[in-house]
PDB file of N, CA and C in Angstrom:
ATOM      1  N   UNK A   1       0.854  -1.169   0.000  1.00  0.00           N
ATOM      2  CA  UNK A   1       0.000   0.000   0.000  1.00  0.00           C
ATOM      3  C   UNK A   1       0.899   1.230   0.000  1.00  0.00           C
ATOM      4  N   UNK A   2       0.308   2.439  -0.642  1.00  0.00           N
ATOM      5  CA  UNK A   2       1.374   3.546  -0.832  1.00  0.00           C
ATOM      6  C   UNK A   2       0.555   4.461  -0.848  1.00  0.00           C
ATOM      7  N   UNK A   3       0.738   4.961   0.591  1.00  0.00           N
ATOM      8  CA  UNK A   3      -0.128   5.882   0.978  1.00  0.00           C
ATOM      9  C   UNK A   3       1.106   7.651   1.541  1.00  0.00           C
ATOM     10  N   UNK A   4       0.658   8.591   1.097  1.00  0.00           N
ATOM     11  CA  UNK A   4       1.281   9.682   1.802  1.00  0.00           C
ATOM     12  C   UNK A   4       0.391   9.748   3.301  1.00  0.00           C
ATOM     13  N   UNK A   5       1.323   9.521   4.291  1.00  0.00           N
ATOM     14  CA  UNK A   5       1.002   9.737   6.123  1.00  0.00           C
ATOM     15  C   UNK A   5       0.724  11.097   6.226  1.00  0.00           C
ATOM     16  N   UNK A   6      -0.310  11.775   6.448  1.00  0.00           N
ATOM     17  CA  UNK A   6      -0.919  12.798   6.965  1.00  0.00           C
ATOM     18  C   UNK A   6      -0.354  12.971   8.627  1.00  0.00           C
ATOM     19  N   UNK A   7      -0.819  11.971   9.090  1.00  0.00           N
ATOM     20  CA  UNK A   7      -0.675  11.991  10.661  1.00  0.00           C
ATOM     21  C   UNK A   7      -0.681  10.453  11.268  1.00  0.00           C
ATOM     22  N   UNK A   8      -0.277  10.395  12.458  1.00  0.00           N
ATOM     23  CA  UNK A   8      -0.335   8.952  12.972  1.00  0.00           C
ATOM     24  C   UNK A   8      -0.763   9.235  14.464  1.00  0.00           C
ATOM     25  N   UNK A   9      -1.771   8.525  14.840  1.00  0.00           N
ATOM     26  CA  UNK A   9      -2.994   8.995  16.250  1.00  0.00           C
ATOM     27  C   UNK A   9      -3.140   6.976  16.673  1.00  0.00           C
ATOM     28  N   UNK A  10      -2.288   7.075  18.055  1.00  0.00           N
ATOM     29  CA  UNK A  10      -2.825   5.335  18.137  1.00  0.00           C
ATOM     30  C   UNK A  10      -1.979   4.770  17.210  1.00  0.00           C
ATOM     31  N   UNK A  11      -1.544   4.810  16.345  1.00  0.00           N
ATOM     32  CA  UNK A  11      -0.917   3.640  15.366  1.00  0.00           C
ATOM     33  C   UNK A  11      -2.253   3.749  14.138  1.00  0.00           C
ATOM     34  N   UNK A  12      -3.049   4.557  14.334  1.00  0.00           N
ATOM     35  CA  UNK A  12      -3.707   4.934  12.645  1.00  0.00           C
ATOM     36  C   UNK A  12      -3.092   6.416  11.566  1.00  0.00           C
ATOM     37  N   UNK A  13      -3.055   5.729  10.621  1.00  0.00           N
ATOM     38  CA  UNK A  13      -2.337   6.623   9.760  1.00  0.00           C
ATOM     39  C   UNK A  13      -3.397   7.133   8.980  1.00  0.00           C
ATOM     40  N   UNK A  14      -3.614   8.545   9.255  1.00  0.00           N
ATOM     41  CA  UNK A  14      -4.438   9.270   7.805  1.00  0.00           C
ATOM     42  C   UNK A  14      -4.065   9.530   6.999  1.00  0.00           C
ATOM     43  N   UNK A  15      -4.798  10.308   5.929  1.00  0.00           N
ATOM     44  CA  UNK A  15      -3.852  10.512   4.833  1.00  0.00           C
ATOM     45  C   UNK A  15      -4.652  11.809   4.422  1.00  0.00           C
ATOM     46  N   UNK A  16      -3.920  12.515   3.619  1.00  0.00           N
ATOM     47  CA  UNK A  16      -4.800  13.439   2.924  1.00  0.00           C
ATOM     48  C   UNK A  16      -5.248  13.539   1.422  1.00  0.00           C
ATOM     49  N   UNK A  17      -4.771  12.148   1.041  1.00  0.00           N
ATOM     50  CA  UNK A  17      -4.821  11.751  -0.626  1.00  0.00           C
ATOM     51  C   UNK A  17      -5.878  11.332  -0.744  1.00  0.00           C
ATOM     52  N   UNK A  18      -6.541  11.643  -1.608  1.00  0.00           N
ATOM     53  CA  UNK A  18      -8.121  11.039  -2.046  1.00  0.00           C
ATOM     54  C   UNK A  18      -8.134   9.788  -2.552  1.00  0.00           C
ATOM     55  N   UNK A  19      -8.134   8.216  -1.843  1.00  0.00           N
ATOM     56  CA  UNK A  19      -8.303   7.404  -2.469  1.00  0.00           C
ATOM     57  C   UNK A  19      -9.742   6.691  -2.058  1.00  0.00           C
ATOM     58  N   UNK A  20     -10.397   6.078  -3.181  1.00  0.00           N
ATOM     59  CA  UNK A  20     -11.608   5.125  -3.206  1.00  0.00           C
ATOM     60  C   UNK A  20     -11.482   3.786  -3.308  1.00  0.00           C
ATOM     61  N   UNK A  21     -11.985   3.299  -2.894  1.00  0.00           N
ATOM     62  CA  UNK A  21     -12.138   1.871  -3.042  1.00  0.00           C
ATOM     63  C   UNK A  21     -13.281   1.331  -3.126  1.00  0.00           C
ATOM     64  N   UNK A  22     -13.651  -0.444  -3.290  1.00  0.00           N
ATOM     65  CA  UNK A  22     -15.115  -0.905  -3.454  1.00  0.00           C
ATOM     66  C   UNK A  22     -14.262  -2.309  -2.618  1.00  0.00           C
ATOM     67  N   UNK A  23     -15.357  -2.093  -2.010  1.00  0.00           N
ATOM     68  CA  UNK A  23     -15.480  -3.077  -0.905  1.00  0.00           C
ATOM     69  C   UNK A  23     -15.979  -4.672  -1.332  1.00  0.00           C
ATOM     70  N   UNK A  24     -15.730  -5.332  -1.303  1.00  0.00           N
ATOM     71  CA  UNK A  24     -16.008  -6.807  -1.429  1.00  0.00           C
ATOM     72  C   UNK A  24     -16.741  -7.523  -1.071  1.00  0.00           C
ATOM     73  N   UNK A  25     -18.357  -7.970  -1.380  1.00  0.00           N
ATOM     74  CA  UNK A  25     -19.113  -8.432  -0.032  1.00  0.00           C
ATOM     75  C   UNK A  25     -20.238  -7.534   0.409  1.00  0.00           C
ATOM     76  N   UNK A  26     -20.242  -6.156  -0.100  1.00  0.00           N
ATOM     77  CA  UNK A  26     -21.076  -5.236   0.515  1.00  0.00           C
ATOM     78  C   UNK A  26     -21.711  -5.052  -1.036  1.00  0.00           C
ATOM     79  N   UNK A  27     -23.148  -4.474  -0.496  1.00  0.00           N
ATOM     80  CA  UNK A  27     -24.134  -4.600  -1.676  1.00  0.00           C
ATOM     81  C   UNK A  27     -23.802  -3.233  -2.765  1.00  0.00           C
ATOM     82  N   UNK A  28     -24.262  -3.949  -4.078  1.00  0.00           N
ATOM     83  CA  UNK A  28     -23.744  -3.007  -4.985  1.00  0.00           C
ATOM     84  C   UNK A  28     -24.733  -1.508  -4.815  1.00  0.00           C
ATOM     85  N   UNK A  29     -23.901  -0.601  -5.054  1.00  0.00           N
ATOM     86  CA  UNK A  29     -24.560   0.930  -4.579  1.00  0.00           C
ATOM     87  C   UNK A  29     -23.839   1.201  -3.428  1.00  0.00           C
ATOM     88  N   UNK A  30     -23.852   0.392  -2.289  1.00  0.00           N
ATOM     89  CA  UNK A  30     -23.414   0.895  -1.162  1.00  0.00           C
ATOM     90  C   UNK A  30     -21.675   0.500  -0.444  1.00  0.00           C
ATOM     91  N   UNK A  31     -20.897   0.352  -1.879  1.00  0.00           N
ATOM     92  CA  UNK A  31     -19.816  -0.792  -2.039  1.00  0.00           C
ATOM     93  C   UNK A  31     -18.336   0.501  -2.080  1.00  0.00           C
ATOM     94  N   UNK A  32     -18.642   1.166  -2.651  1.00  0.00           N
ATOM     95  CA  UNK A  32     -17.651   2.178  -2.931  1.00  0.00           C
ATOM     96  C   UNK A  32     -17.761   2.935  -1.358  1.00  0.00           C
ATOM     97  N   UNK A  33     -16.201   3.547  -0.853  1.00  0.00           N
ATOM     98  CA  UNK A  33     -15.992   4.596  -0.002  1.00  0.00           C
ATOM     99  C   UNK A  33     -14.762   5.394  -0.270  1.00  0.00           C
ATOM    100  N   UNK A  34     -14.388   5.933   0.760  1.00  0.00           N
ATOM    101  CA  UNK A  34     -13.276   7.048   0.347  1.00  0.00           C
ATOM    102  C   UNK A  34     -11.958   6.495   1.673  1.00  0.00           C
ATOM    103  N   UNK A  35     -10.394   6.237   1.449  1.00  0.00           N
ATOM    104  CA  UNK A  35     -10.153   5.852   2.251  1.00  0.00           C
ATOM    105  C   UNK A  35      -9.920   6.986   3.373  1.00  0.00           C
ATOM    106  N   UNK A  36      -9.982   6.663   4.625  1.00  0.00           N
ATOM    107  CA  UNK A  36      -9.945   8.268   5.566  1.00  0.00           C
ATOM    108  C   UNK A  36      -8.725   7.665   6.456  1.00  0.00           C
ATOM    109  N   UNK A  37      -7.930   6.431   6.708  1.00  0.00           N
ATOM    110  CA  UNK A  37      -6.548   6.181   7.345  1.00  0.00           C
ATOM    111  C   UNK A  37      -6.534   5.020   7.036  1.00  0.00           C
ATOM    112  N   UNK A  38      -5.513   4.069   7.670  1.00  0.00           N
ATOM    113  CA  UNK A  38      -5.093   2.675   8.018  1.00  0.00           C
ATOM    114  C   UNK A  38      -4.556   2.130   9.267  1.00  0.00           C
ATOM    115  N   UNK A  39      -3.954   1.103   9.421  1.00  0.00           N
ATOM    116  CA  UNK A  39      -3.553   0.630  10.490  1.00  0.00           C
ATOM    117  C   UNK A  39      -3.068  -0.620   9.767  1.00  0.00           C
ATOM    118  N   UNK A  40      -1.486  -0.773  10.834  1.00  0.00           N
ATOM    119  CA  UNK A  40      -1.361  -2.283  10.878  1.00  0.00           C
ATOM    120  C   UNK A  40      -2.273  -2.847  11.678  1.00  0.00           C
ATOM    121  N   UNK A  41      -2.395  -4.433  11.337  1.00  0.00           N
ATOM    122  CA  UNK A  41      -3.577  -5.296  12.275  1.00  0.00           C
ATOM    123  C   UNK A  41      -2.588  -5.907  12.705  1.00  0.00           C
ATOM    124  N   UNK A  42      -3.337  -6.544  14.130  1.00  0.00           N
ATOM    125  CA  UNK A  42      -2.637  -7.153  15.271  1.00  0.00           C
ATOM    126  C   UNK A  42      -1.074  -8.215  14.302  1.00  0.00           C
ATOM    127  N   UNK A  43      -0.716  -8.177  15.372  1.00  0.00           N
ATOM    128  CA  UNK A  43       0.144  -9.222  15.320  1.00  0.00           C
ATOM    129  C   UNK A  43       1.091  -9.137  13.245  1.00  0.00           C
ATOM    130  N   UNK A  44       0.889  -8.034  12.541  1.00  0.00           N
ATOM    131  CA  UNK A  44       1.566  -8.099  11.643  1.00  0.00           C
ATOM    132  C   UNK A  44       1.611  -8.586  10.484  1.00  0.00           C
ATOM    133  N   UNK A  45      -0.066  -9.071  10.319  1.00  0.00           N
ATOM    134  CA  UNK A  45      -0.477  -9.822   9.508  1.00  0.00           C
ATOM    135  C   UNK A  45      -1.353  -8.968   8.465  1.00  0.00           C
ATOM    136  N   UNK A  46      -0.992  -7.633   8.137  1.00  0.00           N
ATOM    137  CA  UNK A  46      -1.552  -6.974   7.433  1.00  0.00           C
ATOM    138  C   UNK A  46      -2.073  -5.674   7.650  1.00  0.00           C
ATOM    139  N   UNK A  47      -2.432  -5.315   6.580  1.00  0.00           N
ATOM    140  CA  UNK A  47      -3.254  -3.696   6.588  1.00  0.00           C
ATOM    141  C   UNK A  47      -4.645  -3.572   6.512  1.00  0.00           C
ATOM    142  N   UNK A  48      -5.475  -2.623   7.817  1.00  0.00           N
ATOM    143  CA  UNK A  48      -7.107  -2.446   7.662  1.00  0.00           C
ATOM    144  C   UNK A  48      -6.857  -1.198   6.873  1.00  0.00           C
ATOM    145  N   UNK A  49      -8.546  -0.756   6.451  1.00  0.00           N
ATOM    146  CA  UNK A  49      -8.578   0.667   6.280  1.00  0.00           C
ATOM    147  C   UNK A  49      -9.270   1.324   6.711  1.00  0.00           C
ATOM    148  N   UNK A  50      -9.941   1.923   6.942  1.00  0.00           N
ATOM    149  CA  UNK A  50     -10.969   2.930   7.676  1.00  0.00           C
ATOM    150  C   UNK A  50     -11.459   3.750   6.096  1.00  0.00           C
ATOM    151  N   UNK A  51     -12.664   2.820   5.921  1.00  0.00           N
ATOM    152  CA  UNK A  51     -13.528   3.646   5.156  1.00  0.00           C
ATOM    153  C   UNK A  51     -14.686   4.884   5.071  1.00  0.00           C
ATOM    154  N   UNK A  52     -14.735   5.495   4.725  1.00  0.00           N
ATOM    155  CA  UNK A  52     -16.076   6.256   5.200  1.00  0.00           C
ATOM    156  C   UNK A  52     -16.742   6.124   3.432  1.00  0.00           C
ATOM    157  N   UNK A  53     -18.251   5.644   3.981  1.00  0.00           N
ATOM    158  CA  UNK A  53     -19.216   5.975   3.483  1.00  0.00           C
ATOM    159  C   UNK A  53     -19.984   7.036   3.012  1.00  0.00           C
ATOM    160  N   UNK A  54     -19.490   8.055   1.925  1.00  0.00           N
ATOM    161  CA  UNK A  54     -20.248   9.122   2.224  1.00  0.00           C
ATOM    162  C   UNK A  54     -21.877   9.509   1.677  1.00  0.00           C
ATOM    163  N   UNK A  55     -22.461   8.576   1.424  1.00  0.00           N
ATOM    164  CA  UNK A  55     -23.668   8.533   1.417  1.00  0.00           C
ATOM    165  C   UNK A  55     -24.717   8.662   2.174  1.00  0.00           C
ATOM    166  N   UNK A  56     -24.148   7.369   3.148  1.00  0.00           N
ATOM    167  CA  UNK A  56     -24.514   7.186   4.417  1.00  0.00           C
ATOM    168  C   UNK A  56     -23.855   7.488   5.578  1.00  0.00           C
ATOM    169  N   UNK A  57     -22.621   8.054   5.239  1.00  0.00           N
ATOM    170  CA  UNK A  57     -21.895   8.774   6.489  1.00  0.00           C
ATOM    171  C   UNK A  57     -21.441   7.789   7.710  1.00  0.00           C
ATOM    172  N   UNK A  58     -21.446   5.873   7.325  1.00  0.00           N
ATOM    173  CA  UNK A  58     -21.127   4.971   7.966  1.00  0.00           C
ATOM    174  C   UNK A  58     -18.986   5.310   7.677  1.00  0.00           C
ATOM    175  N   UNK A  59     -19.293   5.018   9.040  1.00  0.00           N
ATOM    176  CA  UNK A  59     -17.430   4.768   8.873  1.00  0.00           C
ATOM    177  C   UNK A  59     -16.866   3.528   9.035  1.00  0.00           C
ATOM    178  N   UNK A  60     -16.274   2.543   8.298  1.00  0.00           N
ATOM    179  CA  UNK A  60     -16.219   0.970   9.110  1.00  0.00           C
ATOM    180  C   UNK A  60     -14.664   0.391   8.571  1.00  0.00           C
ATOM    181  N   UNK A  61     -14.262  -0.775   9.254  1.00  0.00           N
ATOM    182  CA  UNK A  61     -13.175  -1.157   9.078  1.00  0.00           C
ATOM    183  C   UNK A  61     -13.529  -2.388   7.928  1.00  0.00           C
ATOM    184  N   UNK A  62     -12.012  -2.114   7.043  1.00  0.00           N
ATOM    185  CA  UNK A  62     -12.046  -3.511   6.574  1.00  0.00           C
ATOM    186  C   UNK A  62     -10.468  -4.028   5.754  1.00  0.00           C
ATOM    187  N   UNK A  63     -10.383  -4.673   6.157  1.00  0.00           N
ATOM    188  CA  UNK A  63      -8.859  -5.661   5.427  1.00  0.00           C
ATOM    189  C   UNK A  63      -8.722  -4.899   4.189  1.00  0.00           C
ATOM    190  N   UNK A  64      -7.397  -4.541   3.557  1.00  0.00           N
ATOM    191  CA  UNK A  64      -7.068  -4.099   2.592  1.00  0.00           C
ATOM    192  C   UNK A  64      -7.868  -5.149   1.682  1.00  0.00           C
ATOM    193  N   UNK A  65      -7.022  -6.461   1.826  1.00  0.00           N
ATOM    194  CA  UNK A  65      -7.507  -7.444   1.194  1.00  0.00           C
ATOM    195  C   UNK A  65      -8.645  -7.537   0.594  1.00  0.00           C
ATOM    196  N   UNK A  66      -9.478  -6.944   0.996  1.00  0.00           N
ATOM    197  CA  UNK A  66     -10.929  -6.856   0.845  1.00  0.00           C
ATOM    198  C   UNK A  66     -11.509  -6.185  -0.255  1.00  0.00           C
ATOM    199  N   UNK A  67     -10.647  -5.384  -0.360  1.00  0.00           N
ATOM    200  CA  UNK A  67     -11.025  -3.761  -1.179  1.00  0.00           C
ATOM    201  C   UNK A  67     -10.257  -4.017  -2.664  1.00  0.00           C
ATOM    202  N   UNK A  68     -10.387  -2.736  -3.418  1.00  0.00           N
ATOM    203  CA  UNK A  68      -9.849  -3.307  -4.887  1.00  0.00           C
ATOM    204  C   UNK A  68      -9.912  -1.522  -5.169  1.00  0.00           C
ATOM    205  N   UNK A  69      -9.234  -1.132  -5.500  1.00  0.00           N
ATOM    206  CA  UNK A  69      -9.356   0.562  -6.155  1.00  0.00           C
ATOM    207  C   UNK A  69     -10.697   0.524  -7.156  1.00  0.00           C
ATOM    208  N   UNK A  70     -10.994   1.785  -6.640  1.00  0.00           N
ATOM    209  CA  UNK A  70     -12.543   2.036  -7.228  1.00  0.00           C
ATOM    210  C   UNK A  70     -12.545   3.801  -7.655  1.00  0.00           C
ATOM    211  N   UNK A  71     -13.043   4.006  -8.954  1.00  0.00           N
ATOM    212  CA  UNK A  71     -13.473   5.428  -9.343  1.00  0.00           C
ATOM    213  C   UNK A  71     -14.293   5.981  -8.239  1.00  0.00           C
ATOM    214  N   UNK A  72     -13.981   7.559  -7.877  1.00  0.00           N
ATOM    215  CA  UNK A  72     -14.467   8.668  -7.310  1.00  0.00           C
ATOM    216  C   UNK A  72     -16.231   8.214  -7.591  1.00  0.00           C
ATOM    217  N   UNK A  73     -17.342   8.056  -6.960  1.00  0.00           N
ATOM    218  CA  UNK A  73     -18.894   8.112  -7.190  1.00  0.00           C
ATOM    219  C   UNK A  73     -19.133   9.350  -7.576  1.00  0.00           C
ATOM    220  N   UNK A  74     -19.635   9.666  -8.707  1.00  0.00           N
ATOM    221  CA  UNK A  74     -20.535  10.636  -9.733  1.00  0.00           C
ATOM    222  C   UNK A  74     -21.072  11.521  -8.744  1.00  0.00           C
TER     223      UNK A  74
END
């Protein structure tokens, strides 16, 4: 992952780069978010992200793994 570090709070890294993603698993329409930081996960076994929803203004975690780069929503 190649992210520019905004800040680091706790061991979460924000960023101030506009990236999107689509989530894996979550229903189509409500699949795309914007990334808003990261984190290593326990024990070293990878990267979460902290998505926000801005539709619905949900904020939620999920495994890089999970996600796939996604166009900006119209």
């Amino acid at each position: 992952m190649d992210i520019s570090v905004q800040s680091v709070n706790n061991g979460i890294a924000s960023t101030n780069e506009e990236r999107w993603v689509r989530v894996k698993g979550r229903p189509e329409g409500a699949n795309i978010g914007r990334v808003i930081g990261s984190r290593e996960m326990d024990h070293g076994v990878g990267h979460c992200s902290f998505i926000l929803f801005e539709e619905t203004g949900e904020v939620a975690t999920y495994r890089s793994r999970d996600t796939e780069p996604a166009p900006k929503p119209a």
